[in-house]
PDB file of N, CA and C in Angstrom:
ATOM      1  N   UNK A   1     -14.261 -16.520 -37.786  1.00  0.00           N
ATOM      2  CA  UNK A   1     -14.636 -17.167 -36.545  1.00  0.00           C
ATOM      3  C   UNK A   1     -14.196 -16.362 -35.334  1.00  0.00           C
ATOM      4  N   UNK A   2     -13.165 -15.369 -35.613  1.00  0.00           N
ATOM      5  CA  UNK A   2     -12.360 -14.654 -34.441  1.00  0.00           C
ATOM      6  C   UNK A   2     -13.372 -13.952 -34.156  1.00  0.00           C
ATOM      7  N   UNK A   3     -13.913 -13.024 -34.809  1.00  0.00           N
ATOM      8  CA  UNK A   3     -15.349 -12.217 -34.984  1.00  0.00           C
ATOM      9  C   UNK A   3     -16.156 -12.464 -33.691  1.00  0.00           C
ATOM     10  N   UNK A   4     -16.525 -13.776 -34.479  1.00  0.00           N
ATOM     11  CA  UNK A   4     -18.045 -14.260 -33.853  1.00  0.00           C
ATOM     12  C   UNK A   4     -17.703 -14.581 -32.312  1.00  0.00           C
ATOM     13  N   UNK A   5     -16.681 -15.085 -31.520  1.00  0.00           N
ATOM     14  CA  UNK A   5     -16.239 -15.788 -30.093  1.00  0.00           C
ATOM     15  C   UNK A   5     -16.070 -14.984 -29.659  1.00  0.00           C
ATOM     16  N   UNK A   6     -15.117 -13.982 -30.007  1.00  0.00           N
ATOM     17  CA  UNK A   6     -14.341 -12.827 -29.347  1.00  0.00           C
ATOM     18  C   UNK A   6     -14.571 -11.688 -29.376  1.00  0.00           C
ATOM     19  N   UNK A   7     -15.208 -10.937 -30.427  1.00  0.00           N
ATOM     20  CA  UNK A   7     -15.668  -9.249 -30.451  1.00  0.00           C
ATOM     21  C   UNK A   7     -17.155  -9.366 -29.843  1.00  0.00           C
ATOM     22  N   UNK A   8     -18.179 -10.241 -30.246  1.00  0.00           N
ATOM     23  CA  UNK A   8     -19.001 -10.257 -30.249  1.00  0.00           C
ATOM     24  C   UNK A   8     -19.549 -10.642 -28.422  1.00  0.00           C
ATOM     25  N   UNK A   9     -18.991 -11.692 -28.005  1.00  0.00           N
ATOM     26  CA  UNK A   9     -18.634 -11.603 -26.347  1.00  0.00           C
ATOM     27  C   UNK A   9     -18.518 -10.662 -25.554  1.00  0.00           C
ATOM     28  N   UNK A  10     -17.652  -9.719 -26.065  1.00  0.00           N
ATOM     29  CA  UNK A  10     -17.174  -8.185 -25.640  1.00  0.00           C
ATOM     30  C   UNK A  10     -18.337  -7.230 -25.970  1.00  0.00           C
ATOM     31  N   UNK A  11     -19.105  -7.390 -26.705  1.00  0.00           N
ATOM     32  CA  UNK A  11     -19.969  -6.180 -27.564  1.00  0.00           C
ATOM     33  C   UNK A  11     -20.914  -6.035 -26.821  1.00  0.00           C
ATOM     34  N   UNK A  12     -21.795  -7.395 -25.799  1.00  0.00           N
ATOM     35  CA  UNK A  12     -23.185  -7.254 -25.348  1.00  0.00           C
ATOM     36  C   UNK A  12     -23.135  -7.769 -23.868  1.00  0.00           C
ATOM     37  N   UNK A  13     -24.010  -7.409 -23.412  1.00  0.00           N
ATOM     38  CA  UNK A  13     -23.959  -7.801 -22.106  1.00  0.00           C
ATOM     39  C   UNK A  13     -23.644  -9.336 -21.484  1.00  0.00           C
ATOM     40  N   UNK A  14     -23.623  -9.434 -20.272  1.00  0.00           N
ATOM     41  CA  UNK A  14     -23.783 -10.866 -20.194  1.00  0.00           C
ATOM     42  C   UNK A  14     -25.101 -11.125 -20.251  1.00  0.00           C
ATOM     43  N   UNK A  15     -26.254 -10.361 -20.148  1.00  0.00           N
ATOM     44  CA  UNK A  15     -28.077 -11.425 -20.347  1.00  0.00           C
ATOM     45  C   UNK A  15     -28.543 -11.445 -21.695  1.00  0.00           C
ATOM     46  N   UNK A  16     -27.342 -11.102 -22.495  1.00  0.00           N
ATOM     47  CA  UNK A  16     -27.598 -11.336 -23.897  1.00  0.00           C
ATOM     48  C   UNK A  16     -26.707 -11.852 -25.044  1.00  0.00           C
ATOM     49  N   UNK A  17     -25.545 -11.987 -24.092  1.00  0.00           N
ATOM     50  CA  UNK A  17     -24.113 -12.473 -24.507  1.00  0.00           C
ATOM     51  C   UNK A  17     -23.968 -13.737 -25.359  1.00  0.00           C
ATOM     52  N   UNK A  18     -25.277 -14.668 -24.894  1.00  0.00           N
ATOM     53  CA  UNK A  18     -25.083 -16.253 -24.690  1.00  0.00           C
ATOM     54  C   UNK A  18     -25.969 -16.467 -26.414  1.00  0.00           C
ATOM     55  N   UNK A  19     -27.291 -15.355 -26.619  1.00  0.00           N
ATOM     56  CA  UNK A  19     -27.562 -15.454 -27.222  1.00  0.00           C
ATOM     57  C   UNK A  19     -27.282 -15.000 -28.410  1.00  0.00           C
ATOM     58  N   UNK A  20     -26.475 -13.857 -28.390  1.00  0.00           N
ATOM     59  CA  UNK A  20     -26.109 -12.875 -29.336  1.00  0.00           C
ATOM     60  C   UNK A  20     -25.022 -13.602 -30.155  1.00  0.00           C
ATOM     61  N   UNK A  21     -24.373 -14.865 -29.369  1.00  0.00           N
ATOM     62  CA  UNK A  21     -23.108 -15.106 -29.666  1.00  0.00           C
ATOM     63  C   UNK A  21     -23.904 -16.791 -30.879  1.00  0.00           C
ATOM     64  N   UNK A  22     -24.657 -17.298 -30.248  1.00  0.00           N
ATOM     65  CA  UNK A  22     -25.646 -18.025 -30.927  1.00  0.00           C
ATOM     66  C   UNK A  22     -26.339 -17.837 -32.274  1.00  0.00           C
ATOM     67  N   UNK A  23     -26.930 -16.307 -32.369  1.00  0.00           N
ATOM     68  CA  UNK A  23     -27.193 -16.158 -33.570  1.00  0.00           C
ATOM     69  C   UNK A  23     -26.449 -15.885 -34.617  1.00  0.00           C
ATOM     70  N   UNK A  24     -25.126 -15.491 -34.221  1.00  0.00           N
ATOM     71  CA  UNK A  24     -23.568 -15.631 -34.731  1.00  0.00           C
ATOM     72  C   UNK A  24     -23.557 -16.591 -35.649  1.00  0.00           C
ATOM     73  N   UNK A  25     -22.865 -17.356 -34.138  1.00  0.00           N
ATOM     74  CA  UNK A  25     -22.861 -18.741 -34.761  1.00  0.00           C
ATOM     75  C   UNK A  25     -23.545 -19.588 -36.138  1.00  0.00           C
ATOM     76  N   UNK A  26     -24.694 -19.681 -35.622  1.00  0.00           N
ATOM     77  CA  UNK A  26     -26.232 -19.970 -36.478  1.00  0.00           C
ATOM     78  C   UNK A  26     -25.950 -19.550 -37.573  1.00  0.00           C
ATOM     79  N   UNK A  27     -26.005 -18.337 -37.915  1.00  0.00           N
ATOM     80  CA  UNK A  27     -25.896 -17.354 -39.309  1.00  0.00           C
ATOM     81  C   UNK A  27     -24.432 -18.027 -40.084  1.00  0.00           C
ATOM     82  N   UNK A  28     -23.163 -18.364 -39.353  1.00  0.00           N
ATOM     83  CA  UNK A  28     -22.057 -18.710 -39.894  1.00  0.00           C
ATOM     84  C   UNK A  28     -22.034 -19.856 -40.359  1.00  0.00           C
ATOM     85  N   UNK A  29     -22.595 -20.250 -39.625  1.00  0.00           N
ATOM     86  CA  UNK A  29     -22.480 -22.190 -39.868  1.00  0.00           C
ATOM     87  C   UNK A  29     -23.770 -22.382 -41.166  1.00  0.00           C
ATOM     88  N   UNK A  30     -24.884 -21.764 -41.644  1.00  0.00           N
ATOM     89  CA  UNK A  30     -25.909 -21.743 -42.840  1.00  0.00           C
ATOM     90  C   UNK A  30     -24.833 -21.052 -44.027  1.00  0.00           C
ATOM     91  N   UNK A  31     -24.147 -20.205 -43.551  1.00  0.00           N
ATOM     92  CA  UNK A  31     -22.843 -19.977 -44.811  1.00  0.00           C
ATOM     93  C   UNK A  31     -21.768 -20.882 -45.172  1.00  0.00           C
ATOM     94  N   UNK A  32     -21.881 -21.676 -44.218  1.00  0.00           N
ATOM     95  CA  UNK A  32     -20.706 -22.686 -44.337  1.00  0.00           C
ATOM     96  C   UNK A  32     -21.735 -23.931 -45.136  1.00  0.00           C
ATOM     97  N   UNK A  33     -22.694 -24.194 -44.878  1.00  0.00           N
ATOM     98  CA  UNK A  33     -23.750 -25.031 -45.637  1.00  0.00           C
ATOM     99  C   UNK A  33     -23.970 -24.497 -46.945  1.00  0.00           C
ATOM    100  N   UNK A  34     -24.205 -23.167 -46.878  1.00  0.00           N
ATOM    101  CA  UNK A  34     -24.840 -22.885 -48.395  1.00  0.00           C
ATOM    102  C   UNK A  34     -24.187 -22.717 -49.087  1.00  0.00           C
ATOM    103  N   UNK A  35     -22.886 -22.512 -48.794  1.00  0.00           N
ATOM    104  CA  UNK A  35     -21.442 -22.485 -49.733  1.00  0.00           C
ATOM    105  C   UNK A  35     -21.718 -23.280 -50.646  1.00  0.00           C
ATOM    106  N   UNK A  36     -20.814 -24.807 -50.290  1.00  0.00           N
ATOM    107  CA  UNK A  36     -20.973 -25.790 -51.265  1.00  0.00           C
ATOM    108  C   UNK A  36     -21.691 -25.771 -52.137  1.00  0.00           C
ATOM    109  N   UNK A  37     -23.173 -26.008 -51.701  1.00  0.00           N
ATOM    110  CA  UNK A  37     -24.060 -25.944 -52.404  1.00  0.00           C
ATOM    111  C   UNK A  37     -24.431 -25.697 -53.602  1.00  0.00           C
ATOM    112  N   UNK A  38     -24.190 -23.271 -53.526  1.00  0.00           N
ATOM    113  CA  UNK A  38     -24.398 -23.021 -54.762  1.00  0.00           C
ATOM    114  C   UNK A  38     -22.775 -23.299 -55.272  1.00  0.00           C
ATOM    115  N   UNK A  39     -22.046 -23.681 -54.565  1.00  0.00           N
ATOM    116  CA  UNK A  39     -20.963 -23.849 -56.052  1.00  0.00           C
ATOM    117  C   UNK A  39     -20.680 -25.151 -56.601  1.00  0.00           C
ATOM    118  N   UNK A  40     -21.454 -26.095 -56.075  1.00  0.00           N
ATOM    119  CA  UNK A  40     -22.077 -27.160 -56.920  1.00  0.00           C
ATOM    120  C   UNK A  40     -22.882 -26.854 -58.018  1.00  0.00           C
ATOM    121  N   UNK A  41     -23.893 -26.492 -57.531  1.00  0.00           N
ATOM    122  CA  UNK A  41     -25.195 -26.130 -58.519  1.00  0.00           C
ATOM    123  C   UNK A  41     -24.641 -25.173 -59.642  1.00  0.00           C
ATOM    124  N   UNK A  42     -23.440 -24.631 -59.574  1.00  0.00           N
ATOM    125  CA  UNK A  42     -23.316 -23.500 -60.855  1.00  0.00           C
ATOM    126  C   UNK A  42     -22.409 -24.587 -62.150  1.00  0.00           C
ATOM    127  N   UNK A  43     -23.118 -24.230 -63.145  1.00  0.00           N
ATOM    128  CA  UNK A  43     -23.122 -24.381 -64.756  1.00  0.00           C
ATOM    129  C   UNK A  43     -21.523 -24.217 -64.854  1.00  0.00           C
ATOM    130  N   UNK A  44     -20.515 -24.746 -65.397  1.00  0.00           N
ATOM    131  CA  UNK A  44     -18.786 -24.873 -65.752  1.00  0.00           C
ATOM    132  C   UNK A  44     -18.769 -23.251 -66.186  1.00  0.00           C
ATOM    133  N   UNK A  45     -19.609 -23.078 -66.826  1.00  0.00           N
ATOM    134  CA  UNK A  45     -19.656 -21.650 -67.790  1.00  0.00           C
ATOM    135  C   UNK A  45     -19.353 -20.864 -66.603  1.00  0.00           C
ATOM    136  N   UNK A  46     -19.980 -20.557 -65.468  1.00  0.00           N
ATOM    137  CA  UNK A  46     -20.160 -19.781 -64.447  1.00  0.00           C
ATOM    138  C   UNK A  46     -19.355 -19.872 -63.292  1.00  0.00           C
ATOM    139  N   UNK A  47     -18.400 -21.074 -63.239  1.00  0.00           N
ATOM    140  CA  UNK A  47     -17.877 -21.513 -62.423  1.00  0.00           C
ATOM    141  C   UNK A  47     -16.827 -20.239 -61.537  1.00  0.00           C
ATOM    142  N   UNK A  48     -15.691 -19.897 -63.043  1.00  0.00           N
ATOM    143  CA  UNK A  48     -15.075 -18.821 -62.481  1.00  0.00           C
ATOM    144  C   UNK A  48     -15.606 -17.371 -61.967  1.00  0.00           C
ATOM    145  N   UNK A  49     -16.794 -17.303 -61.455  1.00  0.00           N
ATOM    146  CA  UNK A  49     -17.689 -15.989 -61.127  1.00  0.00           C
ATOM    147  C   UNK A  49     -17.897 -16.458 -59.826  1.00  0.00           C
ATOM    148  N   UNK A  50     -18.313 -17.328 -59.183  1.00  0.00           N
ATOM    149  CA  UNK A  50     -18.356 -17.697 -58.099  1.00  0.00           C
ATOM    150  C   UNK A  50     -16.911 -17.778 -57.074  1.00  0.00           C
ATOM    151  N   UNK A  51     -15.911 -17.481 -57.892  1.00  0.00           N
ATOM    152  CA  UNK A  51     -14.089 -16.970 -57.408  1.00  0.00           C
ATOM    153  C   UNK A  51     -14.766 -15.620 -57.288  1.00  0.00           C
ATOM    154  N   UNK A  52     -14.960 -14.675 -57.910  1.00  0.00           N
ATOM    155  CA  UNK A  52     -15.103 -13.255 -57.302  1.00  0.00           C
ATOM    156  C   UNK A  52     -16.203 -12.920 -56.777  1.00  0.00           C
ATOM    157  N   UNK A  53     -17.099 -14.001 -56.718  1.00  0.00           N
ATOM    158  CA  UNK A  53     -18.506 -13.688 -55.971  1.00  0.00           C
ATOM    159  C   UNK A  53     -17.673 -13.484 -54.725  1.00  0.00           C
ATOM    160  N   UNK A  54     -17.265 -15.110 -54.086  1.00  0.00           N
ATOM    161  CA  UNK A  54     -17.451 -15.116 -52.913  1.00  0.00           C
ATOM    162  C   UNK A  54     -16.060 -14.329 -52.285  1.00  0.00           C
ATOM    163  N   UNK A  55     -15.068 -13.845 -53.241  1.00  0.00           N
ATOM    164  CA  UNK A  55     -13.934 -12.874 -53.082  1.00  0.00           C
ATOM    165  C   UNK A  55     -14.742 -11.673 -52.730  1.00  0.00           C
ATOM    166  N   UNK A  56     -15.601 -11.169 -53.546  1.00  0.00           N
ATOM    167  CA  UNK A  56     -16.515 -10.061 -53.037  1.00  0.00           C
ATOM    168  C   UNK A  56     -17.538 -10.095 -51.927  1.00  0.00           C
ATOM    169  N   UNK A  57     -17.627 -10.883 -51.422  1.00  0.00           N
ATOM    170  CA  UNK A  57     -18.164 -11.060 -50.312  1.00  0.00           C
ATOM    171  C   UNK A  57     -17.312 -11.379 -49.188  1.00  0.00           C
ATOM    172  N   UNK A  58     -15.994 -12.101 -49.108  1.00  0.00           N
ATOM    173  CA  UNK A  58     -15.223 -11.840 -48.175  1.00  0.00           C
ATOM    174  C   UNK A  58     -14.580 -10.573 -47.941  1.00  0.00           C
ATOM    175  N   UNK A  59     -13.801  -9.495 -49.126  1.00  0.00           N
ATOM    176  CA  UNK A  59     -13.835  -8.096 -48.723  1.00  0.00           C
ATOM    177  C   UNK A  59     -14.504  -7.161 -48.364  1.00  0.00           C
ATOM    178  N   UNK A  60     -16.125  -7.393 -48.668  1.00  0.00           N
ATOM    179  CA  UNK A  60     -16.864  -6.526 -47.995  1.00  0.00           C
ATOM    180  C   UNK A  60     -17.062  -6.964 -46.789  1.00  0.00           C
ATOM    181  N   UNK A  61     -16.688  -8.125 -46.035  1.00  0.00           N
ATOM    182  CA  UNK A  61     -17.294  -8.706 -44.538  1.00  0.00           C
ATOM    183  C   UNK A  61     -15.234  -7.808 -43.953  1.00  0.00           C
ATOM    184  N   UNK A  62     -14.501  -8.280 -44.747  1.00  0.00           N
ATOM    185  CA  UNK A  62     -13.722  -7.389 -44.162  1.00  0.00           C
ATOM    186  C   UNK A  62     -14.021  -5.778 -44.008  1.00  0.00           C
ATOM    187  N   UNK A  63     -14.299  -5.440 -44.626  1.00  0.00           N
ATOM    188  CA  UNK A  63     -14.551  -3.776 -44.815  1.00  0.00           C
ATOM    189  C   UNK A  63     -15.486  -3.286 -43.248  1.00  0.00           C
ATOM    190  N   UNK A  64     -16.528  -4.335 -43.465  1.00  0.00           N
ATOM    191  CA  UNK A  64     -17.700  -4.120 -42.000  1.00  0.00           C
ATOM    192  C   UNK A  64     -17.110  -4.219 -40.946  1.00  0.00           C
ATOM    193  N   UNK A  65     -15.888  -5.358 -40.428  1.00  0.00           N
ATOM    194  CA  UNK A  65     -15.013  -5.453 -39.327  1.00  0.00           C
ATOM    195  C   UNK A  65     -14.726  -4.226 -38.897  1.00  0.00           C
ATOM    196  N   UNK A  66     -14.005  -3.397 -40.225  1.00  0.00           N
ATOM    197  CA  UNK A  66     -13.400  -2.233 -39.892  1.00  0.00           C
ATOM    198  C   UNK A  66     -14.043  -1.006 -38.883  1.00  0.00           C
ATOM    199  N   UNK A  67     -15.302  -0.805 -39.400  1.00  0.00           N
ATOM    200  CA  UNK A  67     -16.666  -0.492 -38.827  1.00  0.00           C
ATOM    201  C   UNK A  67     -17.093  -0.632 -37.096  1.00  0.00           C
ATOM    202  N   UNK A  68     -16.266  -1.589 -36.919  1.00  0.00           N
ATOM    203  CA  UNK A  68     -16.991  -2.013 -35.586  1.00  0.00           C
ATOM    204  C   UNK A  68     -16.097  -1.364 -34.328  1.00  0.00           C
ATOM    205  N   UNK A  69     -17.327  -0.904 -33.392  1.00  0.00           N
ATOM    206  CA  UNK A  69     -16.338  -0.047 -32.912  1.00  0.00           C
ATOM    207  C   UNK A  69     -15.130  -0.912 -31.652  1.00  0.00           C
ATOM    208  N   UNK A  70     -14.063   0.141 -31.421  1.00  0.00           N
ATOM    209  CA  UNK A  70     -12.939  -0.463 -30.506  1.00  0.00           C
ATOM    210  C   UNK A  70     -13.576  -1.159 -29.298  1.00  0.00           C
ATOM    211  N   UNK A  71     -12.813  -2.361 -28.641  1.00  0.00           N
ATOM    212  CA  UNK A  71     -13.465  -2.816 -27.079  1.00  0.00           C
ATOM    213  C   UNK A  71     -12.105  -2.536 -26.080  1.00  0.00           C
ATOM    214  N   UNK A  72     -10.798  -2.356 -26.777  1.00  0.00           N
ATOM    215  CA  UNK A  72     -10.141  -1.985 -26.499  1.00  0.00           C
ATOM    216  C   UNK A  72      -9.886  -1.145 -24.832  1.00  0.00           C
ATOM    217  N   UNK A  73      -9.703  -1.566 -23.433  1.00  0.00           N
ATOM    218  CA  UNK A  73      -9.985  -0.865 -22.308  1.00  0.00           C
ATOM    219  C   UNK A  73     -11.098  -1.119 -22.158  1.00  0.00           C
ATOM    220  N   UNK A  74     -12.217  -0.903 -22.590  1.00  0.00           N
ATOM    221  CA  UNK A  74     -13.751  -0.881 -21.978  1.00  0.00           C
ATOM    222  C   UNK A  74     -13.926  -2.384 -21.416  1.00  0.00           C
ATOM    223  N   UNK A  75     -14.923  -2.079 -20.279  1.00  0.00           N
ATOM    224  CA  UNK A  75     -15.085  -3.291 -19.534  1.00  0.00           C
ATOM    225  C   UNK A  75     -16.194  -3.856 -20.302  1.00  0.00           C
ATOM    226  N   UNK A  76     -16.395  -4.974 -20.192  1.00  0.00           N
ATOM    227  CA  UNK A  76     -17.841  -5.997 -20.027  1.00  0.00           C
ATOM    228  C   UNK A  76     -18.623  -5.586 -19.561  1.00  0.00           C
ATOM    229  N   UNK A  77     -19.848  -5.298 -20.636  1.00  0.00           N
ATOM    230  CA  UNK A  77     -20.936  -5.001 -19.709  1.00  0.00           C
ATOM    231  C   UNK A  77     -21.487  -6.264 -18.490  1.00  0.00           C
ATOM    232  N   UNK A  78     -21.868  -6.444 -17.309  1.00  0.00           N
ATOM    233  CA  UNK A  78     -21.908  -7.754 -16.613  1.00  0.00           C
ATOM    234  C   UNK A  78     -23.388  -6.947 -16.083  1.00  0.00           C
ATOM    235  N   UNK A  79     -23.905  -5.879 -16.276  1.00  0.00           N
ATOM    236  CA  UNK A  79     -24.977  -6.065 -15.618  1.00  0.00           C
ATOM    237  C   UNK A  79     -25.896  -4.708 -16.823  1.00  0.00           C
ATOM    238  N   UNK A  80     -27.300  -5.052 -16.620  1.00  0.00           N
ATOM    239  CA  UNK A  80     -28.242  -4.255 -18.117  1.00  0.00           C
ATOM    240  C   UNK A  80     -28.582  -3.267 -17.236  1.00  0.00           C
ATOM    241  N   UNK A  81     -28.982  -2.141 -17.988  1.00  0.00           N
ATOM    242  CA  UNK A  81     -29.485  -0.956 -17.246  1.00  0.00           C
ATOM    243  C   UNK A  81     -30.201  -0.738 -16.580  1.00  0.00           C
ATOM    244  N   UNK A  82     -31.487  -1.656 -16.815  1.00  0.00           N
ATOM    245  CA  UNK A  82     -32.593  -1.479 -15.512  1.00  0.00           C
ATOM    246  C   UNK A  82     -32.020  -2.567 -14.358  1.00  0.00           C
ATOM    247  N   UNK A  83     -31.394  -2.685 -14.249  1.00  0.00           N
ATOM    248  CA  UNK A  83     -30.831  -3.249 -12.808  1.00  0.00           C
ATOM    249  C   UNK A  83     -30.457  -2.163 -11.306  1.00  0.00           C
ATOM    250  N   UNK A  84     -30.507  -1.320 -12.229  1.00  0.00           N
ATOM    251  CA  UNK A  84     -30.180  -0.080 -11.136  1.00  0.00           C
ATOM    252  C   UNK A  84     -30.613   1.000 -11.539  1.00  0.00           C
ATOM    253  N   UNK A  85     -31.197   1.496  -9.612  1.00  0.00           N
ATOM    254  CA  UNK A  85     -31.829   2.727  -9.895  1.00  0.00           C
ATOM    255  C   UNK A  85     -32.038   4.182 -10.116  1.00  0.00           C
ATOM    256  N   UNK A  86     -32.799   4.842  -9.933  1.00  0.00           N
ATOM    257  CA  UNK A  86     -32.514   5.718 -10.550  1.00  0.00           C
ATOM    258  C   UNK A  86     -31.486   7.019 -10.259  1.00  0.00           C
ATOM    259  N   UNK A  87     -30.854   6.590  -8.863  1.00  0.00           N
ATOM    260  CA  UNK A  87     -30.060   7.440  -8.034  1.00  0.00           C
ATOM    261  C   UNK A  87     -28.599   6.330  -8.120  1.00  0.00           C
ATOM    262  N   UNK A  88     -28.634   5.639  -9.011  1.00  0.00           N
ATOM    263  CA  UNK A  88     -27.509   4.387  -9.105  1.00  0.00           C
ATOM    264  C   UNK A  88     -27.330   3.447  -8.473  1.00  0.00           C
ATOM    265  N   UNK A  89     -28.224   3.432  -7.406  1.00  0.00           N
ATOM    266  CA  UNK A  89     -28.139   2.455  -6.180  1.00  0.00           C
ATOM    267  C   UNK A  89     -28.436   0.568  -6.999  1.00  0.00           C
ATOM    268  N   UNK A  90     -27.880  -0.281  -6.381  1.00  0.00           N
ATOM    269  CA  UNK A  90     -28.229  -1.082  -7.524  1.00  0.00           C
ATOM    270  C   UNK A  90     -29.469  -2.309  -6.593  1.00  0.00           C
ATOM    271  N   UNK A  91     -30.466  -2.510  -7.405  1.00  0.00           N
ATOM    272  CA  UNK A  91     -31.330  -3.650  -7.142  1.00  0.00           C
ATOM    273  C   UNK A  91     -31.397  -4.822  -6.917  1.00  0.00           C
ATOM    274  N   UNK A  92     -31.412  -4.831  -6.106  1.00  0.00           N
ATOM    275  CA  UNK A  92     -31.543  -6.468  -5.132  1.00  0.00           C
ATOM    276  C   UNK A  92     -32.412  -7.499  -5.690  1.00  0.00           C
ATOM    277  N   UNK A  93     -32.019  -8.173  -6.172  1.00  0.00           N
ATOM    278  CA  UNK A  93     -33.085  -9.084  -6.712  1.00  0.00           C
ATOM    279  C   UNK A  93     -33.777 -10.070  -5.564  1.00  0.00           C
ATOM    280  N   UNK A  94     -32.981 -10.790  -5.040  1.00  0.00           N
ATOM    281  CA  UNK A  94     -33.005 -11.822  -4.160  1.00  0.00           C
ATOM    282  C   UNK A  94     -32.086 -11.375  -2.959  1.00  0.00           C
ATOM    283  N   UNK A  95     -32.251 -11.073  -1.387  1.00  0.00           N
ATOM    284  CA  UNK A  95     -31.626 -10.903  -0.663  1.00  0.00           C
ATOM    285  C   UNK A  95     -30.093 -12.142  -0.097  1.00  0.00           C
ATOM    286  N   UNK A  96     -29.288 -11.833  -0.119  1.00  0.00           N
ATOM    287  CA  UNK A  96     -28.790 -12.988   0.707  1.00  0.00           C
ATOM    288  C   UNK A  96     -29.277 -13.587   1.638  1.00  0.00           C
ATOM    289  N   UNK A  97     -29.378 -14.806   2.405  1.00  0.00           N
ATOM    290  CA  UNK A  97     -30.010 -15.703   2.914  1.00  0.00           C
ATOM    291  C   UNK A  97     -28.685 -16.500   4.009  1.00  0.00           C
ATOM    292  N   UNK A  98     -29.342 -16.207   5.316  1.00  0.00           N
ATOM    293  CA  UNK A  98     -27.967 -17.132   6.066  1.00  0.00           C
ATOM    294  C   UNK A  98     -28.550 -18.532   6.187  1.00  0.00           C
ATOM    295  N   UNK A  99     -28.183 -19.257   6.148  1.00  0.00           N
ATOM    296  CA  UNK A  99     -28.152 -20.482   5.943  1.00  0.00           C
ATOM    297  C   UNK A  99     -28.212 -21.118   7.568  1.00  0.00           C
ATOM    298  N   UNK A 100     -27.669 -20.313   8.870  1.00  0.00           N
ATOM    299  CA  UNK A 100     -28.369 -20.540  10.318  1.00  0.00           C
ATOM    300  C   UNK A 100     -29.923 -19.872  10.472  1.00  0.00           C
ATOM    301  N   UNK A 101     -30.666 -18.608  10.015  1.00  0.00           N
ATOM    302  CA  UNK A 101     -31.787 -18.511  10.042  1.00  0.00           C
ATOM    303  C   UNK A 101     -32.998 -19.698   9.260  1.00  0.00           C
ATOM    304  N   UNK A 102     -32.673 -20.335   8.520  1.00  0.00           N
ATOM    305  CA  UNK A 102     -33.098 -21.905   8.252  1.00  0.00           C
ATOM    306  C   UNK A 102     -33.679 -22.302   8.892  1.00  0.00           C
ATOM    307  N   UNK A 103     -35.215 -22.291   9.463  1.00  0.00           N
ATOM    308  CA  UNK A 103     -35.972 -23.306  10.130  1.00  0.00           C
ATOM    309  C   UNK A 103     -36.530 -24.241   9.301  1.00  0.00           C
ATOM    310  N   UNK A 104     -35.979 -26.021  10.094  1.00  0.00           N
ATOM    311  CA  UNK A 104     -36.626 -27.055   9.313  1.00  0.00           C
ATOM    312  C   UNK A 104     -37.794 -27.253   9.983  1.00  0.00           C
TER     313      UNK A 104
END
């Protein structure tokens, strides 16, 4: 769960942060469902295989952690690349607005 809130927050921008962190989620929580499941559905015979199934599947999700690179110092991305141009200057989406130029 540390994974999914916290590296994954850090990894992508904020205009993709919200979602990236969602399909996370999503994907974790159908493992947390399908768990039970097949280890209901398995035969007594088979029972103890589903101990090193899902042992083998938690060390390889450790192994991939390892993989991922440091966030360590690096900032948040808070803004995507085409936001600014091509001399770095950055793009105005919407100007500020004074709130005395206001004609009702």
């Amino acid at each position: 769960m540390v994974t999914t809130w916290i590296y994954i927050s850090e990894l992508f921008s904020t205009s993709i942060r919200g979602s990236a962190v969602g399909v996370a989620v999503t994907i974790s929580r159908l493992g947390a469902i399908i768990a039970p499941v097949i280890d209901s559905s398995v035969v007594e015979q088979y029972l103890s295989l589903t101990f090193y199934v899902y042992g083998s599947v938690a060390l390889a999700v450790l192994l991939l952690i390892l993989l991922l690179p440091e966030t360590k110092n690096v900032s948040l991305g808070d803004t995507d690349d085409n936001t600014n141009n091509k001399d770095g200057t950055q793009i105005i989406v919407s100007p500020p607005v004074n709130i005395g130029d206001i004609e009702i």
